[in-house]
N, C-alpha and C. Protein backbone atom coordinates (compact mmCIF):
# COMPACT_ATOMS: atom_id res chain seq x y z
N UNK A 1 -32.45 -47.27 27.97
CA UNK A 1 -33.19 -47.58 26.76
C UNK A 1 -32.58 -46.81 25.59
N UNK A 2 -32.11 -47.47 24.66
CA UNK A 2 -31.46 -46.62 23.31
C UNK A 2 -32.57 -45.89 22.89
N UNK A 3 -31.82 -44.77 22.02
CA UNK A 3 -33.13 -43.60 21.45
C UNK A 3 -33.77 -44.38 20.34
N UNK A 4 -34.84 -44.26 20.24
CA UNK A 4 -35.89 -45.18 19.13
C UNK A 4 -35.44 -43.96 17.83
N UNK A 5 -35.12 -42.90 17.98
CA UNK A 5 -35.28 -41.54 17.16
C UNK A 5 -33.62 -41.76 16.03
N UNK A 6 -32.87 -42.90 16.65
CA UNK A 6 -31.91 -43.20 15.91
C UNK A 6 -32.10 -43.75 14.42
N UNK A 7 -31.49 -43.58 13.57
CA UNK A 7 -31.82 -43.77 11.87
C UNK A 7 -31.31 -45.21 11.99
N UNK A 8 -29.76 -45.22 12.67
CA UNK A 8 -29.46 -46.74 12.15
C UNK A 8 -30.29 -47.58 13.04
N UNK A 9 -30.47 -47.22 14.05
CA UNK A 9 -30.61 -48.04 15.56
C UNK A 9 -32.49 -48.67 15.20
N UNK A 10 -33.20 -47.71 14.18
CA UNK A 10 -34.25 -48.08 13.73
C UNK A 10 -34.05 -49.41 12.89
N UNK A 11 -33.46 -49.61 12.40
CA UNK A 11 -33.09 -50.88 11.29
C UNK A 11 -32.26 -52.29 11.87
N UNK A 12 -32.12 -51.91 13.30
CA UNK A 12 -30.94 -52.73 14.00
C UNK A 12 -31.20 -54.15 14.60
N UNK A 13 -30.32 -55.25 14.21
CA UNK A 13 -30.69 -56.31 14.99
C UNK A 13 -30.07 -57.16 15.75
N UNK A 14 -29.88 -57.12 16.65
CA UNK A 14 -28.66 -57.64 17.13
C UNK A 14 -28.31 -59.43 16.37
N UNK A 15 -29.43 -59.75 16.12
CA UNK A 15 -29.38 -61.26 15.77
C UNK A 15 -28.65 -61.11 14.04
N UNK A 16 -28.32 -60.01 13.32
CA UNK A 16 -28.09 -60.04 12.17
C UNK A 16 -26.59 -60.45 12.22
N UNK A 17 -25.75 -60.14 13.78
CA UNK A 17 -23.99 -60.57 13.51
C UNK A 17 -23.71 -61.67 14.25
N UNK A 18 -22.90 -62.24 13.56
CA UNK A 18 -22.80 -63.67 13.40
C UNK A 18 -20.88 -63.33 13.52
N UNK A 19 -20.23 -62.33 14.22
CA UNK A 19 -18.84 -62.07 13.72
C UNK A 19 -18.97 -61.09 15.48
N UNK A 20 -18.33 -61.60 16.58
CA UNK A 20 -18.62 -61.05 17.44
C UNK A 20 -16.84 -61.61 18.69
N UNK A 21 -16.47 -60.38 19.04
CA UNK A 21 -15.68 -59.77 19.81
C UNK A 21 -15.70 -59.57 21.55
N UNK A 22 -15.27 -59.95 22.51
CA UNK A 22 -15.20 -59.66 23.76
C UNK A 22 -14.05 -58.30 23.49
N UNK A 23 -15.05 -57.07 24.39
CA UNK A 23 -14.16 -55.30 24.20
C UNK A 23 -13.32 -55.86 25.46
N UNK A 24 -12.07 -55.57 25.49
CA UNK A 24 -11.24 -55.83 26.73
C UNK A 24 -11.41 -54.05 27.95
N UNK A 25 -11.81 -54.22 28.82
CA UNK A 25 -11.63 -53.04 29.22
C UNK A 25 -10.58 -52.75 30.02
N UNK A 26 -9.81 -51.07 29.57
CA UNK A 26 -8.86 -50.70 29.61
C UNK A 26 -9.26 -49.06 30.37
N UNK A 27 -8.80 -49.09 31.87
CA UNK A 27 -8.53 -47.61 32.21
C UNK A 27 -8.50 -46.40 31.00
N UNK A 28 -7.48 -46.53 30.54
CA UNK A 28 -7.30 -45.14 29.70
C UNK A 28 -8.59 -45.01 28.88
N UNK A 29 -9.33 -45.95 28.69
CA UNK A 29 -10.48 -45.37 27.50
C UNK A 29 -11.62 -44.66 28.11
N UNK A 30 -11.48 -44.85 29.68
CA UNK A 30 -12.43 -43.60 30.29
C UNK A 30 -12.37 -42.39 30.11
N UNK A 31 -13.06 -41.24 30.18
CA UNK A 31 -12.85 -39.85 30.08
C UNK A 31 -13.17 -39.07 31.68
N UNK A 32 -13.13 -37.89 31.61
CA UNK A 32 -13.57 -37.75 33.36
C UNK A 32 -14.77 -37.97 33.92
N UNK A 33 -15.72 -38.10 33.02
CA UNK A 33 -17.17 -38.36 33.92
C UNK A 33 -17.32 -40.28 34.22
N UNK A 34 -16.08 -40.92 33.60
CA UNK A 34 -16.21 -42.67 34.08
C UNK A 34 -16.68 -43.03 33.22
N UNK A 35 -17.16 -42.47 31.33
CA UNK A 35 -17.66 -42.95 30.64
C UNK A 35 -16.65 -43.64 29.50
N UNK A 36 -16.77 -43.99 28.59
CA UNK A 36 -16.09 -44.78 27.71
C UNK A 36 -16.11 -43.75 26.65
N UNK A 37 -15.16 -43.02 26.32
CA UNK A 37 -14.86 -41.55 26.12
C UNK A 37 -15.03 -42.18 24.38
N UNK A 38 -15.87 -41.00 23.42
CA UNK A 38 -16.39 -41.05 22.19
C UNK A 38 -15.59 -41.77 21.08
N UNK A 39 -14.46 -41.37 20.90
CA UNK A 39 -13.30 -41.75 20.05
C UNK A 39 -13.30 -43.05 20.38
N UNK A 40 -12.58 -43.66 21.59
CA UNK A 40 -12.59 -45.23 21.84
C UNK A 40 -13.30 -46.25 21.05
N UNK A 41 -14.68 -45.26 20.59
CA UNK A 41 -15.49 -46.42 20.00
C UNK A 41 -15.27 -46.47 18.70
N UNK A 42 -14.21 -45.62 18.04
CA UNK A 42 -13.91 -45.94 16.75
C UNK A 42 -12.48 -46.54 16.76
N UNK A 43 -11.97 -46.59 17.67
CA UNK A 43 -10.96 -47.95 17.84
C UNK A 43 -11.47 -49.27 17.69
N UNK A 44 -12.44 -49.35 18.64
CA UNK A 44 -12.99 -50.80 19.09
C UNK A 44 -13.70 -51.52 17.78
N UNK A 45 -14.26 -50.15 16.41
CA UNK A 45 -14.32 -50.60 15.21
C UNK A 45 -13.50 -51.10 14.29
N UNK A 46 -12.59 -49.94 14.49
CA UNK A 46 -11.30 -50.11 13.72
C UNK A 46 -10.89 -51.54 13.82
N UNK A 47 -10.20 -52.09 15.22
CA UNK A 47 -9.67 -53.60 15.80
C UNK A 47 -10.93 -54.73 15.40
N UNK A 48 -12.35 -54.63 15.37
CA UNK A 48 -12.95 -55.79 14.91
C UNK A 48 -13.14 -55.33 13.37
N UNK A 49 -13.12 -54.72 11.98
CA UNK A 49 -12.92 -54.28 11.46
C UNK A 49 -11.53 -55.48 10.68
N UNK A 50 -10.76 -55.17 11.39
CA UNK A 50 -9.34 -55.89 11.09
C UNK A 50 -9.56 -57.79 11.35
N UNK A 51 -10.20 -57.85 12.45
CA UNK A 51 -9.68 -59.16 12.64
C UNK A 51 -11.15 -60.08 11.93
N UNK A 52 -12.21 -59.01 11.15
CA UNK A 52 -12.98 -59.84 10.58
C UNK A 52 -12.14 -60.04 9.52
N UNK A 53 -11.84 -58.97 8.69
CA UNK A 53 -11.56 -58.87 7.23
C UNK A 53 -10.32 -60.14 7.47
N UNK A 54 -9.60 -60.33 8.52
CA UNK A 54 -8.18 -61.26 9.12
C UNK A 54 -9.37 -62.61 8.65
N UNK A 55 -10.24 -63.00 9.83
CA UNK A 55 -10.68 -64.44 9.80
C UNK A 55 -11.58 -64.77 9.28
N UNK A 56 -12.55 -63.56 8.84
CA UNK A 56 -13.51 -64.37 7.49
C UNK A 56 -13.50 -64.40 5.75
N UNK A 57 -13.02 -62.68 5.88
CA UNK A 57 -12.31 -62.74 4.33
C UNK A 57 -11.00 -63.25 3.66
N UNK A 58 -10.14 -63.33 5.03
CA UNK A 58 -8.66 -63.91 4.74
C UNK A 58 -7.94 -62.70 3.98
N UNK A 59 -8.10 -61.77 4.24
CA UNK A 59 -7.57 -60.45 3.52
C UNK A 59 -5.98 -60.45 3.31
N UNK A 60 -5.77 -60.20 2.12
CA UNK A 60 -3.90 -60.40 1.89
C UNK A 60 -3.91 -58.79 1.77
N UNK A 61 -3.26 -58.21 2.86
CA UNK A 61 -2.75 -56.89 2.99
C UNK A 61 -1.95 -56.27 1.59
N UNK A 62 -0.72 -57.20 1.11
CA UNK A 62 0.14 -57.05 0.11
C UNK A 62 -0.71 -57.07 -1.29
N UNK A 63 -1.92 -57.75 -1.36
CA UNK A 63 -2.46 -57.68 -2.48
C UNK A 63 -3.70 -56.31 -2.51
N UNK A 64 -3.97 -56.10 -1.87
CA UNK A 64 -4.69 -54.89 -1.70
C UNK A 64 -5.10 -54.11 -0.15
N UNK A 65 -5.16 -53.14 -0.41
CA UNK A 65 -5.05 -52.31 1.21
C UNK A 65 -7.11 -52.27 1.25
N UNK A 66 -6.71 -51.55 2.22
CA UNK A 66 -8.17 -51.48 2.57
C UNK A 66 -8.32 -49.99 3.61
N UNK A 67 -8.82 -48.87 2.93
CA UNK A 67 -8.92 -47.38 3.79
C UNK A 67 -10.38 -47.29 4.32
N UNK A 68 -10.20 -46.81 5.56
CA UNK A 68 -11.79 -45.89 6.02
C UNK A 68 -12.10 -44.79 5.19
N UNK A 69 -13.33 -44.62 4.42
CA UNK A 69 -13.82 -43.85 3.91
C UNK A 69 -15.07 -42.48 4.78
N UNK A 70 -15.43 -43.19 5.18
CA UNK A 70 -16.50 -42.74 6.07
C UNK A 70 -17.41 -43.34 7.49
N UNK A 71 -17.25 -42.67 8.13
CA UNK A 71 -18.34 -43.40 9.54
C UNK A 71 -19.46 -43.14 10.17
N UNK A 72 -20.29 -43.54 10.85
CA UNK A 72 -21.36 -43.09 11.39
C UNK A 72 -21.72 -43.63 12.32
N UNK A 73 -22.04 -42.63 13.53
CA UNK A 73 -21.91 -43.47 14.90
C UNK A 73 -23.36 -42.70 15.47
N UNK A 74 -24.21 -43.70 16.12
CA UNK A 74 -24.93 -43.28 16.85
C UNK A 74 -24.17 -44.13 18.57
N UNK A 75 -24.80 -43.22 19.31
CA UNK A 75 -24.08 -43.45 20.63
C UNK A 75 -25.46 -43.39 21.63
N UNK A 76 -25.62 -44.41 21.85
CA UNK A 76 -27.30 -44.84 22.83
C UNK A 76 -26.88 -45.01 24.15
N UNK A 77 -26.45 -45.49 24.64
CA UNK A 77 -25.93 -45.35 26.41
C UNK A 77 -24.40 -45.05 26.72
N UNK A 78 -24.24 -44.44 27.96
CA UNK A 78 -23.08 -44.09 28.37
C UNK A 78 -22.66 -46.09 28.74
N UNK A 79 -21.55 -46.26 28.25
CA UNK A 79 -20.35 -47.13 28.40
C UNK A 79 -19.73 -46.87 29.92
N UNK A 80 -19.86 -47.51 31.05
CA UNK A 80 -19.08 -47.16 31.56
C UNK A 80 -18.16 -48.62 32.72
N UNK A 81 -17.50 -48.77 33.29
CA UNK A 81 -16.75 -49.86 34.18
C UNK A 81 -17.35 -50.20 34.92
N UNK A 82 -17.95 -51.73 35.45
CA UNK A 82 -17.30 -52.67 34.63
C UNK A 82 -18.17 -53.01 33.70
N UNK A 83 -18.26 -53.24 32.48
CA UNK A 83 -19.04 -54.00 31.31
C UNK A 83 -18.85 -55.35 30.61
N UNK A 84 -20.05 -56.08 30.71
CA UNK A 84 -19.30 -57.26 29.75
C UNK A 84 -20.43 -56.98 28.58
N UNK A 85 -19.03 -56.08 27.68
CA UNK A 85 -19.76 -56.24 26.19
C UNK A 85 -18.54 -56.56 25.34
N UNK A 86 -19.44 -56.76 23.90
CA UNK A 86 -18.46 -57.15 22.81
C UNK A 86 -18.51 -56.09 21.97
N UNK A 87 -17.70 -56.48 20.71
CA UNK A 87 -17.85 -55.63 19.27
C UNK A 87 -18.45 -56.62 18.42
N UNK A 88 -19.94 -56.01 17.64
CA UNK A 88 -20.32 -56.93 16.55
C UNK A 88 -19.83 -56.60 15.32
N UNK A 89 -19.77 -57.35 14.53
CA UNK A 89 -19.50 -56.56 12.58
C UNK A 89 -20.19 -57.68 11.56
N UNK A 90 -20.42 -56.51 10.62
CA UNK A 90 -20.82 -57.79 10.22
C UNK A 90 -21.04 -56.80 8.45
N UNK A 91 -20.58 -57.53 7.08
CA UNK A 91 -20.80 -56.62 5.54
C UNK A 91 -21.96 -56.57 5.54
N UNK A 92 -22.34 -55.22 4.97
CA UNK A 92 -23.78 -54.73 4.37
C UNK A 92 -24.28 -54.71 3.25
N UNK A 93 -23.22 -54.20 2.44
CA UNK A 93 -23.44 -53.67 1.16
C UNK A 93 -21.74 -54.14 0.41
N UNK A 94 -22.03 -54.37 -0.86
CA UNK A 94 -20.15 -55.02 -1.79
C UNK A 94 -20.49 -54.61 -2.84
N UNK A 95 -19.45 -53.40 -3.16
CA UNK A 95 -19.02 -53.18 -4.76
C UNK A 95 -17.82 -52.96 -5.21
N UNK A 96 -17.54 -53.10 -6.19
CA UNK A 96 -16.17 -53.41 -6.86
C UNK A 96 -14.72 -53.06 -6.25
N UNK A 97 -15.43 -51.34 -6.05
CA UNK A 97 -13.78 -51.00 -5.38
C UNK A 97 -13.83 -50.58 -3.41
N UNK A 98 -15.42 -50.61 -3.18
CA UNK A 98 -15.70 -50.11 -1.69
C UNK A 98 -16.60 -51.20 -1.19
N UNK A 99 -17.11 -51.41 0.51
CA UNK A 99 -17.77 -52.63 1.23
C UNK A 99 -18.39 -51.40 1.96
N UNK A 100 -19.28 -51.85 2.37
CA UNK A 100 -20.03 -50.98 4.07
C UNK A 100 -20.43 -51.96 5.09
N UNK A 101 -19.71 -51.73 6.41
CA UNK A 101 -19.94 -52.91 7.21
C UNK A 101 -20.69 -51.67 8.88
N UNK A 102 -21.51 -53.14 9.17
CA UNK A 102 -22.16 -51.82 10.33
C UNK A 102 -21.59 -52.83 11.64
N UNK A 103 -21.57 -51.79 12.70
CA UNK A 103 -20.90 -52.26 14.46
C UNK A 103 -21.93 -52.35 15.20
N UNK A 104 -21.56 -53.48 16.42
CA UNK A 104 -22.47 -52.73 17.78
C UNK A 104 -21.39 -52.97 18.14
N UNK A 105 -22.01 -52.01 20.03
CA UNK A 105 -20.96 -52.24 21.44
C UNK A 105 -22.40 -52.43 22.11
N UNK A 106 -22.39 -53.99 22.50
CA UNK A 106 -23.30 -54.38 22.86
C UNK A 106 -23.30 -55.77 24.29
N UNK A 107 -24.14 -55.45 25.04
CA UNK A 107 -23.86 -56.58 25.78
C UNK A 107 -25.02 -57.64 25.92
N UNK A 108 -24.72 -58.52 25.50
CA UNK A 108 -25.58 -60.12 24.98
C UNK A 108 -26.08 -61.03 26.02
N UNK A 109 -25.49 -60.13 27.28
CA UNK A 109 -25.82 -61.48 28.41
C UNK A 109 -26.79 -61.43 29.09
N UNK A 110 -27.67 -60.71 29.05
CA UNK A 110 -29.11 -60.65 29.27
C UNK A 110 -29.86 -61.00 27.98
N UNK A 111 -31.04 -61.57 28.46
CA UNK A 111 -32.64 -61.36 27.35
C UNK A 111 -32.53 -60.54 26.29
N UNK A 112 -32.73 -59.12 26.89
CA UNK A 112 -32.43 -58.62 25.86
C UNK A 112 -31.54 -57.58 26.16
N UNK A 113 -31.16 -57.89 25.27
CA UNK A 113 -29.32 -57.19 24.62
C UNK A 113 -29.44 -55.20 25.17
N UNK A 114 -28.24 -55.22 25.48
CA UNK A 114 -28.29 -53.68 25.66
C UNK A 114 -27.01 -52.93 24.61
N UNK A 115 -27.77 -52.39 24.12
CA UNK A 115 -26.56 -51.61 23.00
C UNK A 115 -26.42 -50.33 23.14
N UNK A 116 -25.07 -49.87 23.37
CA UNK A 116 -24.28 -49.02 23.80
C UNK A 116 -24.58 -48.11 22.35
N UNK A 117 -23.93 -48.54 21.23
CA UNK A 117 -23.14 -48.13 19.99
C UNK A 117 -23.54 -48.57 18.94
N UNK A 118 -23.60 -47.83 17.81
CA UNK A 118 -23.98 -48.48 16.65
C UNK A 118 -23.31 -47.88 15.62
N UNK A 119 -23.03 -48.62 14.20
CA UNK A 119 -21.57 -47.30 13.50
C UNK A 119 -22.16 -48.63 12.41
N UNK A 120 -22.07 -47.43 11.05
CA UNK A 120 -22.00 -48.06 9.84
C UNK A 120 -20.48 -47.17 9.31
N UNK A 121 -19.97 -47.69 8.61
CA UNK A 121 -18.66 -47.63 7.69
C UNK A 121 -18.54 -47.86 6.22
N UNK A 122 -17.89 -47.06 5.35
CA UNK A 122 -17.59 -47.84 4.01
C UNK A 122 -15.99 -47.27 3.72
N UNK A 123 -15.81 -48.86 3.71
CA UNK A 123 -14.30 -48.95 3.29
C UNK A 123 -13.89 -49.12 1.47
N UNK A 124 -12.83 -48.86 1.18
CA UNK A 124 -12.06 -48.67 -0.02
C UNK A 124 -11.07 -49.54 -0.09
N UNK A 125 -11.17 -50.60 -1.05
CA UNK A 125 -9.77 -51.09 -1.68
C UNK A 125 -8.59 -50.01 -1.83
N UNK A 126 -7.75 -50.21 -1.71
CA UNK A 126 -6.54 -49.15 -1.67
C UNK A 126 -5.46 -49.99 -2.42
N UNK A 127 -4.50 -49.60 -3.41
CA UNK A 127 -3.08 -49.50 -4.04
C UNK A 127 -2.44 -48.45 -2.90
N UNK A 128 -1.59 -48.92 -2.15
CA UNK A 128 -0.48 -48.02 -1.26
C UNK A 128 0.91 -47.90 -2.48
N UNK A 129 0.41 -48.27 -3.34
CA UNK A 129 1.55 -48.35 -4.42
C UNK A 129 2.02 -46.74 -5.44
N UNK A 130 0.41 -47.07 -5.78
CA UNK A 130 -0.22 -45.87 -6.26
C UNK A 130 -0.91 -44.62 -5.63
N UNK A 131 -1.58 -45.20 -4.48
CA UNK A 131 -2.10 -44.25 -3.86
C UNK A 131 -3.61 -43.56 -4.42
N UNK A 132 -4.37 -45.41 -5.05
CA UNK A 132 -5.51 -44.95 -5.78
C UNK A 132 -6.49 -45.71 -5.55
N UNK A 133 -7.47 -45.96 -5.58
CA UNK A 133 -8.31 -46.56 -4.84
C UNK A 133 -8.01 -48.12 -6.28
N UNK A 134 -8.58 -49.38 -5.64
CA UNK A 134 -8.42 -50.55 -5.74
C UNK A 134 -9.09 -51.32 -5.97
N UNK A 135 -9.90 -52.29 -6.98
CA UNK A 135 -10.58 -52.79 -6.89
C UNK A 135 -10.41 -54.13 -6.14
N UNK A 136 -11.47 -54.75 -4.90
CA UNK A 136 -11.17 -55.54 -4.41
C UNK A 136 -11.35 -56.64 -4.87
N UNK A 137 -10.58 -58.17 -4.44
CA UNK A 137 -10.71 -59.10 -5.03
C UNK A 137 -12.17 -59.65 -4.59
N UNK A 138 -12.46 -60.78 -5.64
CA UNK A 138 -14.33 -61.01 -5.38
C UNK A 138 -14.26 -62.57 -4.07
N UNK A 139 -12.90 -62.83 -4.19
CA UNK A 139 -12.78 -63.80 -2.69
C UNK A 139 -13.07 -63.49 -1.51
N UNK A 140 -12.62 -62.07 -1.38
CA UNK A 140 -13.35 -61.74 -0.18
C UNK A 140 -14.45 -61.27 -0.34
N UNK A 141 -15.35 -60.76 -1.24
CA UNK A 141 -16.73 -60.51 -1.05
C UNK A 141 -17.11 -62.08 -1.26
N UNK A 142 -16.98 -63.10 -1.75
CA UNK A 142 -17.33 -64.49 -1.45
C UNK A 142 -17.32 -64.94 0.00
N UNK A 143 -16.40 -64.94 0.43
CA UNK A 143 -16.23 -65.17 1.87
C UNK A 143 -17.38 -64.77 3.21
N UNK A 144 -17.12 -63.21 2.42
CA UNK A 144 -18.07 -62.52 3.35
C UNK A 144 -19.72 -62.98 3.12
N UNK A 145 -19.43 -63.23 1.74
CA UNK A 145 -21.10 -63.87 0.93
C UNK A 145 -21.65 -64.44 1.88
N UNK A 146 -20.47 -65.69 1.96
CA UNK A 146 -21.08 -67.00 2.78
C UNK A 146 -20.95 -67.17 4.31
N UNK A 147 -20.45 -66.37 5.15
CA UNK A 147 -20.03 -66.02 6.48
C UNK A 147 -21.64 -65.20 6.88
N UNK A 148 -21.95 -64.53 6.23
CA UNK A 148 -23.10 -63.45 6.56
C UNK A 148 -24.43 -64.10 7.22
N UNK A 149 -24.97 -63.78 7.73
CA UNK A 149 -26.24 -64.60 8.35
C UNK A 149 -27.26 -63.69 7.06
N UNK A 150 -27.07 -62.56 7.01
CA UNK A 150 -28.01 -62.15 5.52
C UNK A 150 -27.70 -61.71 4.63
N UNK A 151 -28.05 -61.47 3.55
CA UNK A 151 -27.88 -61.17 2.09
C UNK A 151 -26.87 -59.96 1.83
N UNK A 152 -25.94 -59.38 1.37
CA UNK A 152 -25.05 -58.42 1.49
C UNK A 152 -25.75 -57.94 -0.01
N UNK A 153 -26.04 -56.28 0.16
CA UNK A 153 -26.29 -55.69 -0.71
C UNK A 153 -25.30 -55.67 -2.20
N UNK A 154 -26.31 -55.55 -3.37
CA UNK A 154 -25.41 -55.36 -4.03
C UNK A 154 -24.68 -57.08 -4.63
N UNK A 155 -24.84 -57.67 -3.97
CA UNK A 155 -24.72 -59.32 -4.58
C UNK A 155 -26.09 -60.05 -4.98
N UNK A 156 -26.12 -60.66 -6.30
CA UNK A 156 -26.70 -61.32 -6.15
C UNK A 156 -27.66 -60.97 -7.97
């Protein structure tokens, strides 16, 4: 049972992502007790992270970068082999030069859902040119507009 005492995990729905990932499981991401060792789960953000901003925003790398600013992970059950879960993502919040998008590691194939993981993020437009933060183009906060199952903060 995830901790109810969690801040994000209080606000959480699994039905809010509509942008969802099969986690491939891989030996090395165990640690010695057989669990799905802490760090891993900010990979498994990082990689859906990428292939949303890839297939719903259509993100042009060359026209603007995109940096991790900050993360936040609550961690509700030990992860461990074999699992069939995914990665969810899905935008929260859009302003000019930063986005905040929140994760699960969750598995969907029961009633009700069991969630491992939960992580909010806010990312930064980036110039790798300059090396200054970026304002992002409003195509991809459009994209994301209309991809979203709810309202993205900050639009509207």
């Amino acid at each position: 049972m995830p901790m109810s005492s969690s801040r994000l995990f209080n606000a959480f729905d699994v039905h809010n992502f509509r942008f969802r990932k099969p986690v491939p499981f891989r030996w090395a991401d165990l640690d010695s007790m057989g669990h799905t060792n802490n760090a891993i789960y900010l990979s498994y953000f990082e990689q859906i992270r990428i292939l949303y901003a890839r297939d719903v925003m259509k993100w042009e790398w060359e026209q603007v970068g995109m940096i991790l600013a900050r993360t936040e992970i609550d961690y509700l059950l030990p992860l461990t082999h074999p699992q069939n879960v995914e990665v969810l993502a899905r935008v929260t919040r859009w302003g000019s030069k930063s986005f905040d998008m929140e994760y699960a590691v969750a598995d969907l194939s029961t009633m009700t859902a069991k969630i491992y993981a939960i992580a909010r993020s806010t990312l930064v437009g980036f110039d790798y040119r300059t090396q200054k933060s970026a304002i992002i183009p409003m195509a991809y906060c459009e994209a994301a507009h209309q991809f979203e199952a709810r309202p993205i903060e900050g639009l509207g």
